[in-house]
N, C-alpha and C. Protein backbone atom coordinates (compact mmCIF):
# COMPACT_ATOMS: atom_id res chain seq x y z
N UNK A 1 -27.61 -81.52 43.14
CA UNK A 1 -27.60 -80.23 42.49
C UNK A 1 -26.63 -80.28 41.31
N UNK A 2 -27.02 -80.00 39.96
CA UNK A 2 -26.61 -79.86 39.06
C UNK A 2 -26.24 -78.74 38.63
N UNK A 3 -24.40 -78.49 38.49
CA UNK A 3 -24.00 -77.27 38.54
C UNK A 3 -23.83 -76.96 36.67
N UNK A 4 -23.79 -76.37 36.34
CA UNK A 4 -24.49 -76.26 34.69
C UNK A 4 -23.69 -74.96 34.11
N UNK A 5 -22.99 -74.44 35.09
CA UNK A 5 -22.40 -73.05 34.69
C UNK A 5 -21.44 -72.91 33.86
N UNK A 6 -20.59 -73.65 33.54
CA UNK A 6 -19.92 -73.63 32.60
C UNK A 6 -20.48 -73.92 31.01
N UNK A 7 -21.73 -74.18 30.78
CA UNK A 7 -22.09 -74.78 29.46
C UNK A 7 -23.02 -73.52 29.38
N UNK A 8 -22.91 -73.95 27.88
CA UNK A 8 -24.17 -72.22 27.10
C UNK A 8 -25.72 -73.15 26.91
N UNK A 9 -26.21 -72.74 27.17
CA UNK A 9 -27.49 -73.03 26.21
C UNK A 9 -27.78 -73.08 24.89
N UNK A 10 -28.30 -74.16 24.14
CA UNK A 10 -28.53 -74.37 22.85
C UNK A 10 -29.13 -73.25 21.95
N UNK A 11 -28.30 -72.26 21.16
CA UNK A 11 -29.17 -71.16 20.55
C UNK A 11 -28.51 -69.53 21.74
N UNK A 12 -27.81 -69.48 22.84
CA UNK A 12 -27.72 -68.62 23.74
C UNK A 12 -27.01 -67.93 22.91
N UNK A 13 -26.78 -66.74 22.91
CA UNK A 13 -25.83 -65.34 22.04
C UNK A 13 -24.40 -65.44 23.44
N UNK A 14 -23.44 -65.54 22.13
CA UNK A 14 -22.33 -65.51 22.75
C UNK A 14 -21.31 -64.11 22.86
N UNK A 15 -20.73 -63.91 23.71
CA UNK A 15 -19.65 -62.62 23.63
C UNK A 15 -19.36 -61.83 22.58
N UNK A 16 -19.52 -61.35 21.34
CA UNK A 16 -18.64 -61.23 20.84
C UNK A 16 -17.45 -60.81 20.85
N UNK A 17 -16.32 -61.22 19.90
CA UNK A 17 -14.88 -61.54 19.98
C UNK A 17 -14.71 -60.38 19.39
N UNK A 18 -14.02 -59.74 19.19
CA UNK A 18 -12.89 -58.39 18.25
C UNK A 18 -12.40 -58.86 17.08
N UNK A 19 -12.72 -59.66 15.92
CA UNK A 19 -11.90 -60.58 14.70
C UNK A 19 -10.93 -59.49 14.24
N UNK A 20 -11.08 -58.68 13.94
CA UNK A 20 -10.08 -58.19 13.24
C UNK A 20 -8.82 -57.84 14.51
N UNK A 21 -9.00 -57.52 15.75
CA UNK A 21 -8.06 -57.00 16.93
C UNK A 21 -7.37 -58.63 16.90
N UNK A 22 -8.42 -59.91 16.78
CA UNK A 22 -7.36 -60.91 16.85
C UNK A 22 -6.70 -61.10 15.86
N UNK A 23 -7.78 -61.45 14.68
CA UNK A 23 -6.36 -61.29 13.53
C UNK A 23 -5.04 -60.39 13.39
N UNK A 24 -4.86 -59.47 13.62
CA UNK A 24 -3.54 -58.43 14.00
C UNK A 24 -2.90 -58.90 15.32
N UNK A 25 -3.85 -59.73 16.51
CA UNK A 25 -2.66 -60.36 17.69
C UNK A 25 -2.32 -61.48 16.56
N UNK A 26 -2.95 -62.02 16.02
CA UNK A 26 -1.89 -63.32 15.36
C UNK A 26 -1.30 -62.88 14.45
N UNK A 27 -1.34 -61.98 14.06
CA UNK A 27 -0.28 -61.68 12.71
C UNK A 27 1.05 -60.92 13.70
N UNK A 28 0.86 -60.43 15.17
CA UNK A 28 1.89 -60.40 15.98
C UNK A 28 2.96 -61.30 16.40
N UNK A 29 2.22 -62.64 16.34
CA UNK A 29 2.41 -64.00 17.28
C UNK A 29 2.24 -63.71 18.43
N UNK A 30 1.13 -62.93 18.88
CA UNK A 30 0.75 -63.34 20.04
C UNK A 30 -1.09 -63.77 20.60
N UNK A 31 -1.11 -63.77 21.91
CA UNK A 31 -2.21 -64.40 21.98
C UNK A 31 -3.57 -63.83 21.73
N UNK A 32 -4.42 -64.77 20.79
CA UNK A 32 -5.84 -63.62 20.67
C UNK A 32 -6.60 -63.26 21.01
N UNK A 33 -6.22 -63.38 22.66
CA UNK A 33 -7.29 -63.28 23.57
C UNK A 33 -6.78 -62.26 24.56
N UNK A 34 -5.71 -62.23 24.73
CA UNK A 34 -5.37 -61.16 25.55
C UNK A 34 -4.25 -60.08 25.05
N UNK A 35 -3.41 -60.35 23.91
CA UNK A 35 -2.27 -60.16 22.86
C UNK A 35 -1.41 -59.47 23.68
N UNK A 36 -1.01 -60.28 24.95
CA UNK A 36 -0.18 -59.97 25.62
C UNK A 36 1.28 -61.43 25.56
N UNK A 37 0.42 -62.09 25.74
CA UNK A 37 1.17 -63.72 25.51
C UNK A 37 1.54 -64.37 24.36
N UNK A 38 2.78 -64.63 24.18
CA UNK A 38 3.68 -65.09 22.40
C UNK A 38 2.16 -66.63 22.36
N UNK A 39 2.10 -66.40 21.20
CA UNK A 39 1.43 -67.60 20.76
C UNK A 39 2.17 -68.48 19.97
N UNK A 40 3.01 -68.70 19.59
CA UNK A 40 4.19 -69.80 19.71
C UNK A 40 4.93 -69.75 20.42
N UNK A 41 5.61 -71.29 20.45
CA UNK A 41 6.39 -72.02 21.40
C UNK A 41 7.51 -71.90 20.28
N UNK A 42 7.63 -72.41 18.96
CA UNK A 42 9.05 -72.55 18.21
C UNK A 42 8.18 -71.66 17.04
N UNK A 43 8.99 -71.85 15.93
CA UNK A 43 8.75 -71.72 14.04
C UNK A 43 7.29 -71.77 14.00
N UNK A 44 6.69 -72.95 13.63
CA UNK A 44 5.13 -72.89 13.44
C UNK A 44 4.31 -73.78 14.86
N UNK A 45 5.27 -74.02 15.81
CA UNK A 45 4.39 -74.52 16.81
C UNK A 45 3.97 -73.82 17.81
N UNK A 46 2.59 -73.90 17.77
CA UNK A 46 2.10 -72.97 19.04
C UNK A 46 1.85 -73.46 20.48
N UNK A 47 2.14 -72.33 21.36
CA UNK A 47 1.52 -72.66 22.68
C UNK A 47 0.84 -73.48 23.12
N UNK A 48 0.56 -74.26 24.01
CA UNK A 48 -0.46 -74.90 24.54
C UNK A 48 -1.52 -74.54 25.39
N UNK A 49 -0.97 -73.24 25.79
CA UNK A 49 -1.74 -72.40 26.70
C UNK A 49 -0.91 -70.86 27.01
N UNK A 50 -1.88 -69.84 26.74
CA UNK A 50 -1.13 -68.93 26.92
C UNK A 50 -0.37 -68.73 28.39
N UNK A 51 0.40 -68.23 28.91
CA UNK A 51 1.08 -67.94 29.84
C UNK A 51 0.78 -66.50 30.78
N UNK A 52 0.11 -65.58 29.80
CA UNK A 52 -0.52 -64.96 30.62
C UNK A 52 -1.73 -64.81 30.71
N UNK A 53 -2.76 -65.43 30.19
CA UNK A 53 -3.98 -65.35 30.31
C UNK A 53 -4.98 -66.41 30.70
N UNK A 54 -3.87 -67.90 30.46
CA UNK A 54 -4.03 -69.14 30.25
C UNK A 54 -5.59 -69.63 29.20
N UNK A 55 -5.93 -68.82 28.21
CA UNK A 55 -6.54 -69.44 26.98
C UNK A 55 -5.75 -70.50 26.82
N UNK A 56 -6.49 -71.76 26.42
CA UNK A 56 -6.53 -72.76 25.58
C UNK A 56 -6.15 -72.37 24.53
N UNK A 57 -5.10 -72.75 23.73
CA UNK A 57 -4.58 -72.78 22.28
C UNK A 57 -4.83 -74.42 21.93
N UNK A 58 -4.57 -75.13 22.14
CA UNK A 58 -4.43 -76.22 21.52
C UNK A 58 -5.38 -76.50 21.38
N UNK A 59 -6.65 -76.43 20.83
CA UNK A 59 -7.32 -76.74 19.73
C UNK A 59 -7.33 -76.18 18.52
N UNK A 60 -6.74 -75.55 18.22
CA UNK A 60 -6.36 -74.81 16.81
C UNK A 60 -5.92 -75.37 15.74
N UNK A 61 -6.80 -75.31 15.37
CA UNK A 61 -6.46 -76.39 13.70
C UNK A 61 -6.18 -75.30 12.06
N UNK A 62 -5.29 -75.08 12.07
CA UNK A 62 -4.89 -73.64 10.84
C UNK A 62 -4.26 -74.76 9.43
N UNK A 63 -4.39 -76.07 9.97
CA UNK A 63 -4.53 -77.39 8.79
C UNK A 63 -3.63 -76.62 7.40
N UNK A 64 -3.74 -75.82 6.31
CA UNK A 64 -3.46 -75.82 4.88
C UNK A 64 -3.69 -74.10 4.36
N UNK A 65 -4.43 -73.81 5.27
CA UNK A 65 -4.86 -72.07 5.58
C UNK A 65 -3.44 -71.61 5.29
N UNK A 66 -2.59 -71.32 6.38
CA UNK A 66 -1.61 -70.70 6.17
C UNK A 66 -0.87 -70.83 5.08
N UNK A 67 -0.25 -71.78 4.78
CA UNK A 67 0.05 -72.02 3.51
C UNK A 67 0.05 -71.63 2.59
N UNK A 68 -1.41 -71.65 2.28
CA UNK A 68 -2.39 -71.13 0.98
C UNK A 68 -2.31 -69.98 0.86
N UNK A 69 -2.63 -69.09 1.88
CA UNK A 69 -2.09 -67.79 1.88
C UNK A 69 -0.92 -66.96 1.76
N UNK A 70 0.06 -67.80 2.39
CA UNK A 70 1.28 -67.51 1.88
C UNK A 70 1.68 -67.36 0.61
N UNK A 71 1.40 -69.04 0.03
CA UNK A 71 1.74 -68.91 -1.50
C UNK A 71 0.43 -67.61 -2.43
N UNK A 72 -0.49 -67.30 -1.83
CA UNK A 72 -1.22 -66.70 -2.08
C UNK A 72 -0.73 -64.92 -2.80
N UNK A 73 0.11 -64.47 -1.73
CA UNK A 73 1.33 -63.36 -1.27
C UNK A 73 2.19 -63.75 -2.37
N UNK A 74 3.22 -64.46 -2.22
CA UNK A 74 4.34 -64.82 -2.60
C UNK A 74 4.35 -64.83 -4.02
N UNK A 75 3.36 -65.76 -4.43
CA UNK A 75 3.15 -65.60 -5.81
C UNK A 75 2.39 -64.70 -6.83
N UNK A 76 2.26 -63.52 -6.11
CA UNK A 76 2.09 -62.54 -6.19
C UNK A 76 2.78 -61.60 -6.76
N UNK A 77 3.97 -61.52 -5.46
CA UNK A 77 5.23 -60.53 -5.22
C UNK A 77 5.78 -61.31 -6.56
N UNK A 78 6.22 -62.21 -6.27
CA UNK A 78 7.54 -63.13 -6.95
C UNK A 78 7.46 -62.96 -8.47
N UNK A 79 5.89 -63.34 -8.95
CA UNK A 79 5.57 -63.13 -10.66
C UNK A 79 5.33 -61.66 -10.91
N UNK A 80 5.20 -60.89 -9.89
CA UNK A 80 5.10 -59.26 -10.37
C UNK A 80 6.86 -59.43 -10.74
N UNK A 81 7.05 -59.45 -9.91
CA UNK A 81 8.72 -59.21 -9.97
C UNK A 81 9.64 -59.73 -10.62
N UNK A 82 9.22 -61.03 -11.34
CA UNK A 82 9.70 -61.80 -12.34
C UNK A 82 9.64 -60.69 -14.19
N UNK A 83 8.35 -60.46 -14.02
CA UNK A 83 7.52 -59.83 -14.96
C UNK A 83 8.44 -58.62 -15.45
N UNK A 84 8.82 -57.64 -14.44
CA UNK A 84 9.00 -56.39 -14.48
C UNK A 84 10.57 -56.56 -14.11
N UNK A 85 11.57 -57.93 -14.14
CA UNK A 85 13.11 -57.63 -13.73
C UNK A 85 13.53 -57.74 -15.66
N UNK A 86 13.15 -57.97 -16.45
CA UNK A 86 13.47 -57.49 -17.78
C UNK A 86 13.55 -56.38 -17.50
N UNK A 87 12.41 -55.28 -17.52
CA UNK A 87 12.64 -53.55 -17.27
C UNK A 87 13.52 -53.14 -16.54
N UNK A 88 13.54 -53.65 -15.24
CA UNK A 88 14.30 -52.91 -14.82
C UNK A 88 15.62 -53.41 -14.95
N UNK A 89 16.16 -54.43 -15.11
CA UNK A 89 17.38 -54.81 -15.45
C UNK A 89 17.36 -55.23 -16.65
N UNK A 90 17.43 -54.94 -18.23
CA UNK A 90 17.58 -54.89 -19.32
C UNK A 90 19.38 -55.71 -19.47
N UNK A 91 19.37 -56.81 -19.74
CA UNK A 91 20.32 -57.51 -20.48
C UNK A 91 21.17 -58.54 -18.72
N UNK A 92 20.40 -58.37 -18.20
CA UNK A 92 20.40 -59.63 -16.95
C UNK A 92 20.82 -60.86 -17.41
N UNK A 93 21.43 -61.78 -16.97
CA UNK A 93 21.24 -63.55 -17.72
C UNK A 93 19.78 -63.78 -16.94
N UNK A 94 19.02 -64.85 -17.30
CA UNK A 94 18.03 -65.40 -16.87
C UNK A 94 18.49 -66.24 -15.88
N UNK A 95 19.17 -66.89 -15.65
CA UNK A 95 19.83 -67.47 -14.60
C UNK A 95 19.93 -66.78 -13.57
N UNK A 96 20.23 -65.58 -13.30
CA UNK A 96 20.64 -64.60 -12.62
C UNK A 96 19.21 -64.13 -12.03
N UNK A 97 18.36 -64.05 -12.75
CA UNK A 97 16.85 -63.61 -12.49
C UNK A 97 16.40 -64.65 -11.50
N UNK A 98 16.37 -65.70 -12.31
CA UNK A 98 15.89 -66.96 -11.60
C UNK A 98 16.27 -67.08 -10.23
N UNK A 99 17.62 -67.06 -10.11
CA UNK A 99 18.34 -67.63 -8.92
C UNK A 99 18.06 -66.27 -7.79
N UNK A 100 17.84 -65.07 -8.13
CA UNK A 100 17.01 -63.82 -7.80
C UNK A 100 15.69 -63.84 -6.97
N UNK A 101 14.73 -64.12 -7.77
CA UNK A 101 13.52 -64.69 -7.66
C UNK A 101 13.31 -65.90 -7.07
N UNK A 102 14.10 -66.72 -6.57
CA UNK A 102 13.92 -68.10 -6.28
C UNK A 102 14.24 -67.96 -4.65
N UNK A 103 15.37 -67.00 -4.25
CA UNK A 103 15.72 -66.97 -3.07
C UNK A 103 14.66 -65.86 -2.73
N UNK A 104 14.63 -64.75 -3.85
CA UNK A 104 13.55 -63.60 -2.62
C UNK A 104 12.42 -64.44 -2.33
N UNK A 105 11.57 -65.35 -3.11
CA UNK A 105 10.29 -66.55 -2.65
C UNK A 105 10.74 -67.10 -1.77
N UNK A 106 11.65 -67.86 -1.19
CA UNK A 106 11.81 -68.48 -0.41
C UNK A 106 11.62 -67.69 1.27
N UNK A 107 12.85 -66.56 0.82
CA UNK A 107 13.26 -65.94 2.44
C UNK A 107 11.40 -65.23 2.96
N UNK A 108 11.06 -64.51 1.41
CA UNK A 108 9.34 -64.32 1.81
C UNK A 108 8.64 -65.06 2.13
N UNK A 109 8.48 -66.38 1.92
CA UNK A 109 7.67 -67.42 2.53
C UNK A 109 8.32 -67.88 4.00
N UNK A 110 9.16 -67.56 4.05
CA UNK A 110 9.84 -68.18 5.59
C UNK A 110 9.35 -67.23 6.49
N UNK A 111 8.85 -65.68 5.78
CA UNK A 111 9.10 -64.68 6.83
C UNK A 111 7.31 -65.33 6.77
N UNK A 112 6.60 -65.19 6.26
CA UNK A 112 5.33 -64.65 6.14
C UNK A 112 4.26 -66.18 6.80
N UNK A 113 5.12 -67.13 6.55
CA UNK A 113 4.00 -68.35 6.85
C UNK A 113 3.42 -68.07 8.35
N UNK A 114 4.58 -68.00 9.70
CA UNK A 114 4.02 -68.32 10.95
C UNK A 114 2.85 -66.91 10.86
N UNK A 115 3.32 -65.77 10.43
CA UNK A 115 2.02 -64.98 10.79
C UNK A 115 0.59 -65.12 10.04
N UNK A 116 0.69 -66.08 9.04
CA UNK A 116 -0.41 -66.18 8.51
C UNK A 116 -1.16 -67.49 9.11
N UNK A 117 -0.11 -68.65 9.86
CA UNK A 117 -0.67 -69.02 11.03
C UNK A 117 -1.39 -68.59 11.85
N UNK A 118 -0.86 -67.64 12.35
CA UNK A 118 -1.62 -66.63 13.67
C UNK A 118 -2.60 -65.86 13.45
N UNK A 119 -2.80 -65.67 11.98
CA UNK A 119 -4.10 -64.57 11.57
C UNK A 119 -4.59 -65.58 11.86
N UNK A 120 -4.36 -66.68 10.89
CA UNK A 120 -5.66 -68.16 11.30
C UNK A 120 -5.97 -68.48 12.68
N UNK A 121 -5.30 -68.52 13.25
CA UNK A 121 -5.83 -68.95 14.56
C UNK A 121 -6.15 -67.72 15.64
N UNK A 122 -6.16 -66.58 15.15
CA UNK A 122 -6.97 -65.61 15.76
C UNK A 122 -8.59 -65.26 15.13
N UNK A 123 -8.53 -65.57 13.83
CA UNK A 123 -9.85 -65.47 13.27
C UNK A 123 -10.61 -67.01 13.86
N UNK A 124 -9.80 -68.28 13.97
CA UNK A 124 -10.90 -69.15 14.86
C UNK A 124 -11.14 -68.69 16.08
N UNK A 125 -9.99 -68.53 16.75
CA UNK A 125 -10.47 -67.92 18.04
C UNK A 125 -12.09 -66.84 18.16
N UNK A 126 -11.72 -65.81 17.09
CA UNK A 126 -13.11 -64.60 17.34
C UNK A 126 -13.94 -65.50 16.93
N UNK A 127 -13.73 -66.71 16.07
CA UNK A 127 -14.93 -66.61 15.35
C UNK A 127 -15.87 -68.23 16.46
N UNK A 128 -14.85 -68.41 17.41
CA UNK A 128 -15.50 -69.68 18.40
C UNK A 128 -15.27 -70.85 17.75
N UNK A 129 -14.11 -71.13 16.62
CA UNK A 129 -14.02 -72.06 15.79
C UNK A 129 -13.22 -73.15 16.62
N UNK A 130 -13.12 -74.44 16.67
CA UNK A 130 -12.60 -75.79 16.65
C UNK A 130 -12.55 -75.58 18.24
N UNK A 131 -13.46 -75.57 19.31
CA UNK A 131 -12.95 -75.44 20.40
C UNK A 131 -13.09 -74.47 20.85
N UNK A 132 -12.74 -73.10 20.11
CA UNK A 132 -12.46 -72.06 21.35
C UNK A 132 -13.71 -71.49 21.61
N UNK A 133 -14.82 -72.05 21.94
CA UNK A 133 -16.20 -71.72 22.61
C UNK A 133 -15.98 -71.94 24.05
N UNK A 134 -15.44 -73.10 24.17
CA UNK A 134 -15.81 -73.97 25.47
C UNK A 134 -16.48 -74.81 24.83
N UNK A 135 -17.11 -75.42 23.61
CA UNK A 135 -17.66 -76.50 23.53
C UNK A 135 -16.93 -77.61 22.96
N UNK A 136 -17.56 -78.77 23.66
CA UNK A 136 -16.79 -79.47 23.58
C UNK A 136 -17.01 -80.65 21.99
N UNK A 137 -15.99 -80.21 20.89
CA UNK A 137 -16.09 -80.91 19.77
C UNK A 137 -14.92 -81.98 19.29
């Protein structure tokens, strides 16, 4: 007897996931399956398994995503704000701007990367990406 229950059928309609409820658990750091459980372990390393739900995390591949998005943000904020510190500070040194602008980019990218991790790996999660089907890739 061939027990078969764990596998989908080729073409079968799957659950759908909540994408946007997970994207907001990962922009929490927590898990996107139950967003009860921290989905990291440190800074940008995640879980291996949630703790209260025990989802599989470790197939999550968020590769250059986060990143991208970050600097996406950042360079955003940073050149608005570059743009407009003549106006509002009229006779500044540029040095002073710079060294301004150089630390607010930084401390913003430190804050903003792990959650743009976690959007990523809550949008694979809804979306059944790298693994989180149950299939095995």
């Amino acid at each position: 007897m061939n027990d078969m229950s764990g596998f989908r059928a080729f073409g079968a309609p799957r659950k759908n996931r909540p994408l946007g409820e997970s994207i907001r658990r990962g922009l929490l750091g927590r898990c996107p399956a139950c967003g009860r459980g921290r989905l990291f372990r440190a800074y940008l390393r995640l879980e291996p398994n949630c703790k209260v739900c025990g989802e599989n995390l470790s197939h999550a591949r968020a590769d250059d995503a986060p990143a991208y998005l970050t600097m996406l943000i950042v360079c955003h904020l940073t050149g608005a704000g570059v743009l407009m510190s003549d106006d509002a500070w009229p006779g500044t040194s540029l040095m002073v701007t710079i060294v301004i602008w150089l630390a607010f980019a930084a401390a913003v990218s430190l804050l903003i990367l792990p959650r743009m991790k976690g959007a990523v790996v809550g949008q694979q999660w809804a979306l059944y990406m790298h693994g989180f089907g149950g299939d095995e890739t």
